[in-house]
C-alpha atoms as a PDB file:
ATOM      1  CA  UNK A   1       6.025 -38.029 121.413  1.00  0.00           C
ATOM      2  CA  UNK A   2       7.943 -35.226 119.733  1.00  0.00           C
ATOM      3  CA  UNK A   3       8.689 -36.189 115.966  1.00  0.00           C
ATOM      4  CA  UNK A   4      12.624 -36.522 115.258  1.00  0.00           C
ATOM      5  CA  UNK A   5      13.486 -34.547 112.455  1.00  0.00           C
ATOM      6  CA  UNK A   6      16.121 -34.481 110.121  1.00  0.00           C
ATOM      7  CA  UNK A   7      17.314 -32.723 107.040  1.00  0.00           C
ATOM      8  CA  UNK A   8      19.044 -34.248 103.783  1.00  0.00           C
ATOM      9  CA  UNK A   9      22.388 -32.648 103.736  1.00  0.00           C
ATOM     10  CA  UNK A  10      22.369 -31.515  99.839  1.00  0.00           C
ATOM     11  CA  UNK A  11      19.481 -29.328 100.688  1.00  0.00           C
ATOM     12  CA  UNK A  12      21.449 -26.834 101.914  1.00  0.00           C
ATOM     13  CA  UNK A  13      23.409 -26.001  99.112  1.00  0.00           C
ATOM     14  CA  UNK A  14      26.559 -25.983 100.914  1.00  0.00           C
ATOM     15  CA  UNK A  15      30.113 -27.442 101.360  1.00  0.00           C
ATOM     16  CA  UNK A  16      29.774 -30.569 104.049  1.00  0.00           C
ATOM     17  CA  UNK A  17      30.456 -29.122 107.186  1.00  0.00           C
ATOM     18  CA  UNK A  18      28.934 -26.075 107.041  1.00  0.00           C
ATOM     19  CA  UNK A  19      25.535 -27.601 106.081  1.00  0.00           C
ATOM     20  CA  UNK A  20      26.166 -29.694 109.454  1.00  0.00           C
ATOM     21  CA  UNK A  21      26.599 -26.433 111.130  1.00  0.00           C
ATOM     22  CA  UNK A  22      23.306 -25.386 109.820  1.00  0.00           C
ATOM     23  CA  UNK A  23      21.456 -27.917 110.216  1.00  0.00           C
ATOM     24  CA  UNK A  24      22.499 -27.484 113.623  1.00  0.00           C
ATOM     25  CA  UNK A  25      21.090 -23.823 113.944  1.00  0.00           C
ATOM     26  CA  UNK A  26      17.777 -24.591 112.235  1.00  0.00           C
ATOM     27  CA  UNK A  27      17.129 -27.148 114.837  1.00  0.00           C
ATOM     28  CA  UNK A  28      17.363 -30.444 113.140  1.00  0.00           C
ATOM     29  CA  UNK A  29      18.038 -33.536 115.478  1.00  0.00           C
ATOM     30  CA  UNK A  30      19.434 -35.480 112.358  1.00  0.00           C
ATOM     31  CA  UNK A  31      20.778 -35.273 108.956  1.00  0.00           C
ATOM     32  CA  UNK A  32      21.235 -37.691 105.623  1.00  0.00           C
ATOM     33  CA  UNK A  33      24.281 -37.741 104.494  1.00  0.00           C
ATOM     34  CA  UNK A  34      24.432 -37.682 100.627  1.00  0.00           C
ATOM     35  CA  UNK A  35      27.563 -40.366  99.999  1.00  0.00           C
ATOM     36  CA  UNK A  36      26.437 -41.071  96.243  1.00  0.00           C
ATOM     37  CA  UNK A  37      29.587 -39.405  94.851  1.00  0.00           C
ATOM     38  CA  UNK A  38      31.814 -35.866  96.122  1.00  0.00           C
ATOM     39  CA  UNK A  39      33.317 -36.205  99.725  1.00  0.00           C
ATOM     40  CA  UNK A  40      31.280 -38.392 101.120  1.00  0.00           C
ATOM     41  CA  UNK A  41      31.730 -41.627  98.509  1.00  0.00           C
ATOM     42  CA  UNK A  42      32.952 -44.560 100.077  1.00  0.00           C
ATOM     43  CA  UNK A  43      35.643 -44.673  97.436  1.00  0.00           C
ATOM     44  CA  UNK A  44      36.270 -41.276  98.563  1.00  0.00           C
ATOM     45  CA  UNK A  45      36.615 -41.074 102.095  1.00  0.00           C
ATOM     46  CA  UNK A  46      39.092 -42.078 104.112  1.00  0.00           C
ATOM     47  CA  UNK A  47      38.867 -44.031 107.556  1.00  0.00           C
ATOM     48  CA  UNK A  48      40.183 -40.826 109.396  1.00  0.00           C
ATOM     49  CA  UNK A  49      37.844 -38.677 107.208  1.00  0.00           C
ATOM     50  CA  UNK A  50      35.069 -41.032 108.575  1.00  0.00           C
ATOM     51  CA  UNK A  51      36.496 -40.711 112.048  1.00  0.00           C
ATOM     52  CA  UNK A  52      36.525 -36.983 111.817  1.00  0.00           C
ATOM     53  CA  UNK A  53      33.072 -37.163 110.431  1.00  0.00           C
ATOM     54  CA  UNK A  54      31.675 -39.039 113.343  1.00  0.00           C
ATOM     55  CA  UNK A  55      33.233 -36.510 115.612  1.00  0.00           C
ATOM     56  CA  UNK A  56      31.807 -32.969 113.710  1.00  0.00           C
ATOM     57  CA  UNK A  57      28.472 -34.699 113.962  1.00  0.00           C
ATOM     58  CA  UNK A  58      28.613 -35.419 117.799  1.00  0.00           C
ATOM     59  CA  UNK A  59      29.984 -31.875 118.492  1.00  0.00           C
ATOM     60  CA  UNK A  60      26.859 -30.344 116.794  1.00  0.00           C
ATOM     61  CA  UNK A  61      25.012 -32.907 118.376  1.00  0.00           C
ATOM     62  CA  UNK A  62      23.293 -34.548 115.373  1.00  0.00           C
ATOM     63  CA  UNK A  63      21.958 -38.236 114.484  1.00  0.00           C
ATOM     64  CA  UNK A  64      22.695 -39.879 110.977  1.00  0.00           C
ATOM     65  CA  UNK A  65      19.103 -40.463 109.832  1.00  0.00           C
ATOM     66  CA  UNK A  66      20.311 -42.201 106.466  1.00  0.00           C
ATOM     67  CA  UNK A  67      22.452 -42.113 104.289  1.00  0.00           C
ATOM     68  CA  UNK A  68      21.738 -41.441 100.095  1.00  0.00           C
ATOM     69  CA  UNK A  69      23.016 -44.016  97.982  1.00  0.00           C
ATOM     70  CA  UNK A  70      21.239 -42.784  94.571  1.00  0.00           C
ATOM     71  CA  UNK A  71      23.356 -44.466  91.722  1.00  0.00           C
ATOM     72  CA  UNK A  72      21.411 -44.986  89.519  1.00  0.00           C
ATOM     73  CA  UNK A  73      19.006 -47.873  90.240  1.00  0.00           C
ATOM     74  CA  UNK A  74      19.044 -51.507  88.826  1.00  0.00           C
ATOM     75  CA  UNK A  75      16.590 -51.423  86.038  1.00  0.00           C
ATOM     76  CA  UNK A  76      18.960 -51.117  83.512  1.00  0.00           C
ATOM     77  CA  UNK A  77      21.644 -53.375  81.892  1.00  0.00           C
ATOM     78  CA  UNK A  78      24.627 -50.978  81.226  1.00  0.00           C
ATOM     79  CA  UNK A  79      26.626 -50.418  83.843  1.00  0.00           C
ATOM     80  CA  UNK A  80      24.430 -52.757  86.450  1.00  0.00           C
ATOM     81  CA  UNK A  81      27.168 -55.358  88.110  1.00  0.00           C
ATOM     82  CA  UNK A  82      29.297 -51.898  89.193  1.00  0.00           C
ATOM     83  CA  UNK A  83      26.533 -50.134  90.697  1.00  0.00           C
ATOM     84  CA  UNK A  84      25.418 -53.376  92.335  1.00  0.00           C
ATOM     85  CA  UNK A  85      29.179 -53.505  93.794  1.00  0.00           C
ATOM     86  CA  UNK A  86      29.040 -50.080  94.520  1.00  0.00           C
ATOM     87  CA  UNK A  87      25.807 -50.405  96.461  1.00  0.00           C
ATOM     88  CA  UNK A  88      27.319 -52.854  99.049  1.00  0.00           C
ATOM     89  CA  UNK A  89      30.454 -50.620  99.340  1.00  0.00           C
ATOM     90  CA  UNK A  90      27.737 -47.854 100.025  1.00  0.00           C
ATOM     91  CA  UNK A  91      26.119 -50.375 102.585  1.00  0.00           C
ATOM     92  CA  UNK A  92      29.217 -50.934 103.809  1.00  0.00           C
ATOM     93  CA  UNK A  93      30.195 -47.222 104.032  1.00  0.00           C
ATOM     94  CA  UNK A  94      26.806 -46.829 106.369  1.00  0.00           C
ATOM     95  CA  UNK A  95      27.476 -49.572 108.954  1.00  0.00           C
ATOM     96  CA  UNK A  96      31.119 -48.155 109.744  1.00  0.00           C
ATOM     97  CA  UNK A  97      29.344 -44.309 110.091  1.00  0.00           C
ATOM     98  CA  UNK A  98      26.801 -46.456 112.456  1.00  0.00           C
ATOM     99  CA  UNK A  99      23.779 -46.064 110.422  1.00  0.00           C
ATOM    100  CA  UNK A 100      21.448 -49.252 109.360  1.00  0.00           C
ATOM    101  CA  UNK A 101      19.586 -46.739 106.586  1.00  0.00           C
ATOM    102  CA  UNK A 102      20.205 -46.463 102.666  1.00  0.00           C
ATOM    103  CA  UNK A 103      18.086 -44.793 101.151  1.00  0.00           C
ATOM    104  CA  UNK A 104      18.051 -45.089  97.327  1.00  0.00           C
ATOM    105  CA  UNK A 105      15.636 -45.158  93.885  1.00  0.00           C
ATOM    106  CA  UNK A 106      15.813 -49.160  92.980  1.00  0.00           C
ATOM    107  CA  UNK A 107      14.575 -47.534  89.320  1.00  0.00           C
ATOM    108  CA  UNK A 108      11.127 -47.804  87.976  1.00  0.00           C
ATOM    109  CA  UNK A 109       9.385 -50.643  88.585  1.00  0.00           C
ATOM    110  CA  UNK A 110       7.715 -51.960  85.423  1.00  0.00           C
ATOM    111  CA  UNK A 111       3.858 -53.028  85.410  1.00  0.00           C
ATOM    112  CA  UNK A 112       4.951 -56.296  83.654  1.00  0.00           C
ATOM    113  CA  UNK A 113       8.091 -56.778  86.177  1.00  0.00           C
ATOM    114  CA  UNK A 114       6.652 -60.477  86.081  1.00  0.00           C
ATOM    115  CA  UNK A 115       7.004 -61.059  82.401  1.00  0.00           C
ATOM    116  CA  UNK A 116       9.539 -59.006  81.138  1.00  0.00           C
ATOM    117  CA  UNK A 117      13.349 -60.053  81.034  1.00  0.00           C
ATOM    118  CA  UNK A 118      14.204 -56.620  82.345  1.00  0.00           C
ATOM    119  CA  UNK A 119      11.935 -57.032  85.238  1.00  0.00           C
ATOM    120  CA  UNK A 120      13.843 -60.274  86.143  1.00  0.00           C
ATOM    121  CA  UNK A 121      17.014 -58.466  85.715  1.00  0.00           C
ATOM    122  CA  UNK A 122      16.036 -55.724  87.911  1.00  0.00           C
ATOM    123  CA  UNK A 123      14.587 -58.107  90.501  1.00  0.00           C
ATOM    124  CA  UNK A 124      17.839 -60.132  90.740  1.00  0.00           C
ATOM    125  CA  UNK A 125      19.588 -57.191  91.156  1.00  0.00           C
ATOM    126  CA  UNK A 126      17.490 -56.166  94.015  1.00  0.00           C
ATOM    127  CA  UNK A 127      17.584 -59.390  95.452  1.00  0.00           C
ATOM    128  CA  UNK A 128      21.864 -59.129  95.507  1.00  0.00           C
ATOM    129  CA  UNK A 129      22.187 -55.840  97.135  1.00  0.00           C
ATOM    130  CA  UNK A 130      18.801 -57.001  99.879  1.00  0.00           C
ATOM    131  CA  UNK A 131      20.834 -59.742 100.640  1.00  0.00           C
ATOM    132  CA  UNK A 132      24.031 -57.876 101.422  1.00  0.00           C
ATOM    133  CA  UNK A 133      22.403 -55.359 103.077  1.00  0.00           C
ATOM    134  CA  UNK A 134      20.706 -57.960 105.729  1.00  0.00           C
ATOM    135  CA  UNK A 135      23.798 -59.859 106.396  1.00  0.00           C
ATOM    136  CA  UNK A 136      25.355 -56.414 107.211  1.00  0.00           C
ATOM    137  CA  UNK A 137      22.116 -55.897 109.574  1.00  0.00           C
ATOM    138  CA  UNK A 138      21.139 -52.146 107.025  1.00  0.00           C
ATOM    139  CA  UNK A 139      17.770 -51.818 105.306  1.00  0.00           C
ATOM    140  CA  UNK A 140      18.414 -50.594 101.691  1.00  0.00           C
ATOM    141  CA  UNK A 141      15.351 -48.489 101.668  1.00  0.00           C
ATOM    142  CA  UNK A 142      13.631 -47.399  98.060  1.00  0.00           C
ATOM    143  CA  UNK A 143      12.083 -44.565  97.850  1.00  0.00           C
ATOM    144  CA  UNK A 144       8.341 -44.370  96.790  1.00  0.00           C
ATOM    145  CA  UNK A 145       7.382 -41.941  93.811  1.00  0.00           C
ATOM    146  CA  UNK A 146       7.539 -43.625  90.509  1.00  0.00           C
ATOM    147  CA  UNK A 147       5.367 -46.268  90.514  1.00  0.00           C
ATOM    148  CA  UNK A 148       1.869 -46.877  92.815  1.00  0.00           C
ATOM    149  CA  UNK A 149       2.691 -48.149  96.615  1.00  0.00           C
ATOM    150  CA  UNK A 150       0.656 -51.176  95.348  1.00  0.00           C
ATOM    151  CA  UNK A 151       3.253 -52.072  92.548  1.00  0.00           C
ATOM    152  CA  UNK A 152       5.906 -51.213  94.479  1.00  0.00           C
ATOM    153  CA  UNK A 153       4.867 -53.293  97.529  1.00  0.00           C
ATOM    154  CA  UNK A 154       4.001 -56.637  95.061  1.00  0.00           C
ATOM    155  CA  UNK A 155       7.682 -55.546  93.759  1.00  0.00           C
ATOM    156  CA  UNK A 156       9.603 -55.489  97.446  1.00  0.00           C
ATOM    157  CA  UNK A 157       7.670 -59.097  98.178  1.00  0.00           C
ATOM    158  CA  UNK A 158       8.826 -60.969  95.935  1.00  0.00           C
ATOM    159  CA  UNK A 159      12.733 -59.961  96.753  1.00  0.00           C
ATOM    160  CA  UNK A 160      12.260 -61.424 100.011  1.00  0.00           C
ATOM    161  CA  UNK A 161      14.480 -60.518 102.086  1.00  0.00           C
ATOM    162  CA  UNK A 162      14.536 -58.376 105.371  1.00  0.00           C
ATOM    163  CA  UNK A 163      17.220 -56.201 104.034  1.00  0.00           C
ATOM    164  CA  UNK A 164      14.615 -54.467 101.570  1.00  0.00           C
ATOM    165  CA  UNK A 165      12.759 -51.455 102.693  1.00  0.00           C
ATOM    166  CA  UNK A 166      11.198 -48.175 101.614  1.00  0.00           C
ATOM    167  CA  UNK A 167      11.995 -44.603 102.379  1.00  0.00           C
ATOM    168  CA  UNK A 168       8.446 -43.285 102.430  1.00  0.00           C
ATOM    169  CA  UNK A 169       8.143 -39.681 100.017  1.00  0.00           C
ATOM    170  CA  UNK A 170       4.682 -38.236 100.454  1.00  0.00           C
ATOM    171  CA  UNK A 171       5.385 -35.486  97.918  1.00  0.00           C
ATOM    172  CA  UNK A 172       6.866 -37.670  95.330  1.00  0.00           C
ATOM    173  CA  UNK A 173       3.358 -39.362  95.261  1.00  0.00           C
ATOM    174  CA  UNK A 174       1.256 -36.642  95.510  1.00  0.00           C
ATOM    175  CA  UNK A 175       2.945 -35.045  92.619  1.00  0.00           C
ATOM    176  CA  UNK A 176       2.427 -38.491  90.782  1.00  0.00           C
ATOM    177  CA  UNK A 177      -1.432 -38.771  91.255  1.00  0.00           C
ATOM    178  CA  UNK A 178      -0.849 -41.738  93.818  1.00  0.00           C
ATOM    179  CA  UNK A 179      -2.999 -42.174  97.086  1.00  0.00           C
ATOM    180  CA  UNK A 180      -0.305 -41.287  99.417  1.00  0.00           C
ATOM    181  CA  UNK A 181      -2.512 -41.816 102.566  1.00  0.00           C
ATOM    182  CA  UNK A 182      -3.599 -45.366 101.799  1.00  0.00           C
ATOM    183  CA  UNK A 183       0.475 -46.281 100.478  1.00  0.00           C
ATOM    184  CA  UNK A 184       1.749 -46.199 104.074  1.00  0.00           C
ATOM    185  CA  UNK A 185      -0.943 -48.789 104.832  1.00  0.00           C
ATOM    186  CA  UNK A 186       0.075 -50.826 102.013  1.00  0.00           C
ATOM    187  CA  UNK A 187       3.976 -50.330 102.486  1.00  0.00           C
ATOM    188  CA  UNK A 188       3.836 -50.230 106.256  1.00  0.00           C
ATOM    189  CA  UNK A 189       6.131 -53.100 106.938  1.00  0.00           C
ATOM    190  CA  UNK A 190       8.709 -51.974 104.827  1.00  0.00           C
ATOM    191  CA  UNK A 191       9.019 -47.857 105.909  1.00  0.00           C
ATOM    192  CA  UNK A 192      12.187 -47.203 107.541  1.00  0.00           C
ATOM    193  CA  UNK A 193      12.777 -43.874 106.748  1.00  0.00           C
ATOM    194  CA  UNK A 194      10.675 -40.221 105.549  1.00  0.00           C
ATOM    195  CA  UNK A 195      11.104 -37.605 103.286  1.00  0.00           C
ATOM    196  CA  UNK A 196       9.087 -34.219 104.467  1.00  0.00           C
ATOM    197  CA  UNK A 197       8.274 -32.948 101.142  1.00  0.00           C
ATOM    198  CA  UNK A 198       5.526 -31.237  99.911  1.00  0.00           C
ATOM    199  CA  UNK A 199       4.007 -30.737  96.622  1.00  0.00           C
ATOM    200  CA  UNK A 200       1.116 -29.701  94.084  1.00  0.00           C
ATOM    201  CA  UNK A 201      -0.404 -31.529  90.985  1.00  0.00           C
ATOM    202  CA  UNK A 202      -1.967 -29.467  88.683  1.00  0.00           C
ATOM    203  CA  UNK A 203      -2.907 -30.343  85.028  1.00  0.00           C
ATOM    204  CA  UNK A 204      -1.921 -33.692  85.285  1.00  0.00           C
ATOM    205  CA  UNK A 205       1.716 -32.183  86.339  1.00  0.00           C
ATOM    206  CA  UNK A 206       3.751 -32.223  89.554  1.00  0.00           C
ATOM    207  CA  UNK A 207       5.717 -29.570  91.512  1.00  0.00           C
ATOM    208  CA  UNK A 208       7.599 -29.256  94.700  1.00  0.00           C
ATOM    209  CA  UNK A 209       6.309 -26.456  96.961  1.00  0.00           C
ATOM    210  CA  UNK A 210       7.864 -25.530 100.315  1.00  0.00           C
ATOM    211  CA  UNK A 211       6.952 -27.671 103.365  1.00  0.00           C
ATOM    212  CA  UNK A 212       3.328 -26.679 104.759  1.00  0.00           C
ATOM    213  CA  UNK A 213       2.396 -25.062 101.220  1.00  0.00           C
ATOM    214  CA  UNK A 214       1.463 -28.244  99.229  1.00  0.00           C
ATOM    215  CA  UNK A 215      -1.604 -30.800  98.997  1.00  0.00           C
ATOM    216  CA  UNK A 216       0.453 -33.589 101.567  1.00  0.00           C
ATOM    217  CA  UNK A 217      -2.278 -33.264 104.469  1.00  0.00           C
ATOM    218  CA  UNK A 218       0.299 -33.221 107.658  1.00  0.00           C
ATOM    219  CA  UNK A 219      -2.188 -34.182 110.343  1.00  0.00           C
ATOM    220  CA  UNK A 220      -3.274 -36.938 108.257  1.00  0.00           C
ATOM    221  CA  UNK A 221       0.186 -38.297 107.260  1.00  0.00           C
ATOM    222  CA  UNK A 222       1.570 -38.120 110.491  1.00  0.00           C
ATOM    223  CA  UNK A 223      -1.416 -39.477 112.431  1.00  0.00           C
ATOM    224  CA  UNK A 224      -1.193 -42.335 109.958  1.00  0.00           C
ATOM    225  CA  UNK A 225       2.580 -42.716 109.936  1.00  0.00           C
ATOM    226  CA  UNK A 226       2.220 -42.977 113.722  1.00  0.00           C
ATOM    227  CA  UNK A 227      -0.219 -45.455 113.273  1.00  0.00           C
ATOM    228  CA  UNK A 228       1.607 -47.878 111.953  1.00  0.00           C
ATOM    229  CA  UNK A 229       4.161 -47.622 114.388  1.00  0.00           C
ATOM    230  CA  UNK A 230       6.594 -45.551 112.770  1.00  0.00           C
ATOM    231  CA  UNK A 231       9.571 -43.846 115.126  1.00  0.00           C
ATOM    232  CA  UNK A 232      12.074 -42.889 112.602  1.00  0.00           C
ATOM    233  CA  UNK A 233      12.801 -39.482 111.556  1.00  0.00           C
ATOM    234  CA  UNK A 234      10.920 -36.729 109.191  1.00  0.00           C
ATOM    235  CA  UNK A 235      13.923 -36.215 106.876  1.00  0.00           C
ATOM    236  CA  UNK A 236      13.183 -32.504 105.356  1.00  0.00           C
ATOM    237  CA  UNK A 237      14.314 -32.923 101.317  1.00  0.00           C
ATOM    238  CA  UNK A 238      13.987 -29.517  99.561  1.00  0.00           C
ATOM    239  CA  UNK A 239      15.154 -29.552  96.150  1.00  0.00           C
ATOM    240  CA  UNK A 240      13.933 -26.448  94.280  1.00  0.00           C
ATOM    241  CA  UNK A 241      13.562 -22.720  95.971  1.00  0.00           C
ATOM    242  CA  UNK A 242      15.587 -19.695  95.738  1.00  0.00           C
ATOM    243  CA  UNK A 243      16.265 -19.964  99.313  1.00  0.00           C
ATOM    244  CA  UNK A 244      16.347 -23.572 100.695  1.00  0.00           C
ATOM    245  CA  UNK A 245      18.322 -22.262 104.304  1.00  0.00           C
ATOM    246  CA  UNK A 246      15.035 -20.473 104.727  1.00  0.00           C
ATOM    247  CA  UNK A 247      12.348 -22.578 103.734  1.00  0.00           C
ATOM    248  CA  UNK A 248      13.912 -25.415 105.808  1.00  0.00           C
ATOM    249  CA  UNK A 249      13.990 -23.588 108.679  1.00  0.00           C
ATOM    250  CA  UNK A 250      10.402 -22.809 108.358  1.00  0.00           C
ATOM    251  CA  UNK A 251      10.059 -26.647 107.515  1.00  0.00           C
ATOM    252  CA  UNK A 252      11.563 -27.636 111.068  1.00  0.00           C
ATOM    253  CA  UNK A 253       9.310 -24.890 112.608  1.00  0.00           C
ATOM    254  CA  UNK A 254       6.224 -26.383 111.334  1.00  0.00           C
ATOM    255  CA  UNK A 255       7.304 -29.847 111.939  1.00  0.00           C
ATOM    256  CA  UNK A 256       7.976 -29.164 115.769  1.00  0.00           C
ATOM    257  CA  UNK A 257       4.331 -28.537 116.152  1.00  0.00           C
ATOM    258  CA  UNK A 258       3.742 -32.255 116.216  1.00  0.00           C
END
């Protein structure tokens, strides 16, 4: 079965609708909507704007794949209870554009989560925002790349709740030393959601390359991602390049092969 592939809107480096557009003409069958802050921000946009947003996406014939709610995580005091309400206004925000996906960093996971008063703080947090999410029937899905898939699957277990999940980065682990093969084993109940990144890690240092150009081995990953099950979409994140229109396009191109 053909993969479904998507592309993170802010990739583009361009205003809302024509990164739709584009998206469009590079082939994409989805996009993630970035509704952290700008247009997009659920304190922002208006229930017309949504309406109108609903409709631009159906004319150029494009799914939601997620939506980015990146505020910040939960591992830190200042600030915490607002992002926490913020993060069910975002959850809210998702359900209305008829999306169950959030995407977002929860924040580094410490090794001593267990022990620490921070880690309790964080996990509480988490816990708040899970439980929101699952009444609302949305997955708020962390993204992998700070800490190992083992910490951050011993993390997710102990919130305990079906609202929690993981939007799986390859790249972000490669370019971290992890084992990025084994991780979807380890986090396989939890992925909701891909990033189709690629990157390098040289020297004990990580860097994004273009799609296809990096040490994330695609037959493996998506032989393994299809292993588990996995039917969601190959969200295309490219954050760096002179020229992001073009490497996506090639990114969609080699994706398609599969």
């Amino acid at each position: 079965m053909a993969l479904k592939i998507g592309v993170i809107q802010p990739s583009f480096r361009l205003p809302l609708k024509e990164a739709l557009e584009k998206a469009r003409e590079v082939g994409a069958d989805g996009v993630q909507l970035w509704v952290a802050s700008g247009e997009l921000d659920p304190d922002n946009l208006s229930d017309s704007g949504k309406k109108d947003l609903l409709h631009y996406l159906e004319a150029n014939k494009l799914e939601i794949s997620a939506v980015c709610g990146d505020i910040g995580g939960f591992a830190h005091a200042e600030g915490l209870e607002e992002r926490i309400a913020k993060t069910k206004r975002i959850v809210d925000l998702a359900i209305e554009l008829e999306t169950p996906i959030i995407t977002t960093h929860i924040g580094t996971i410490p090794e001593d989560w267990r022990e620490t008063k921070d880690g309790q703080m964080m996990l509480e947090a988490v816990k708040e925002v899970a439980k929101y999410a699952e009444e609302r029937g949305a997955f708020l899905a962390s993204e992998t790349g700070p800490e190992s898939p083992e910490l951050m699957k011993e993390f997710l277990d102990a919130v305990q709740s079906k609202g929690i999940a993981v939007n799986y980065d390859p790249a972000n682990l490669v370019m971290r030393g992890f084992d990025y093969l084994g991780g979807v084993k380890v986090l396989a109940p939890y992925i909701v959601h891909t990033h189709a990144k690629d990157g390098v890690r040289r020297d004990g240092r990580g860097r994004e390359v273009a799609l296809g150009d990096g040490d994330v081995k695609w037959d493996a990953y998506i032989a393994e991602m299809k292993a588990i099950g996995f039917k969601g979409f190959f969200t295309i994140e490219r954050e760096v390049g002179d020229d992001p229109v073009a490497d996506i396009k090639k990114a969609v191109e080699f994706l398609r092969r599969y």
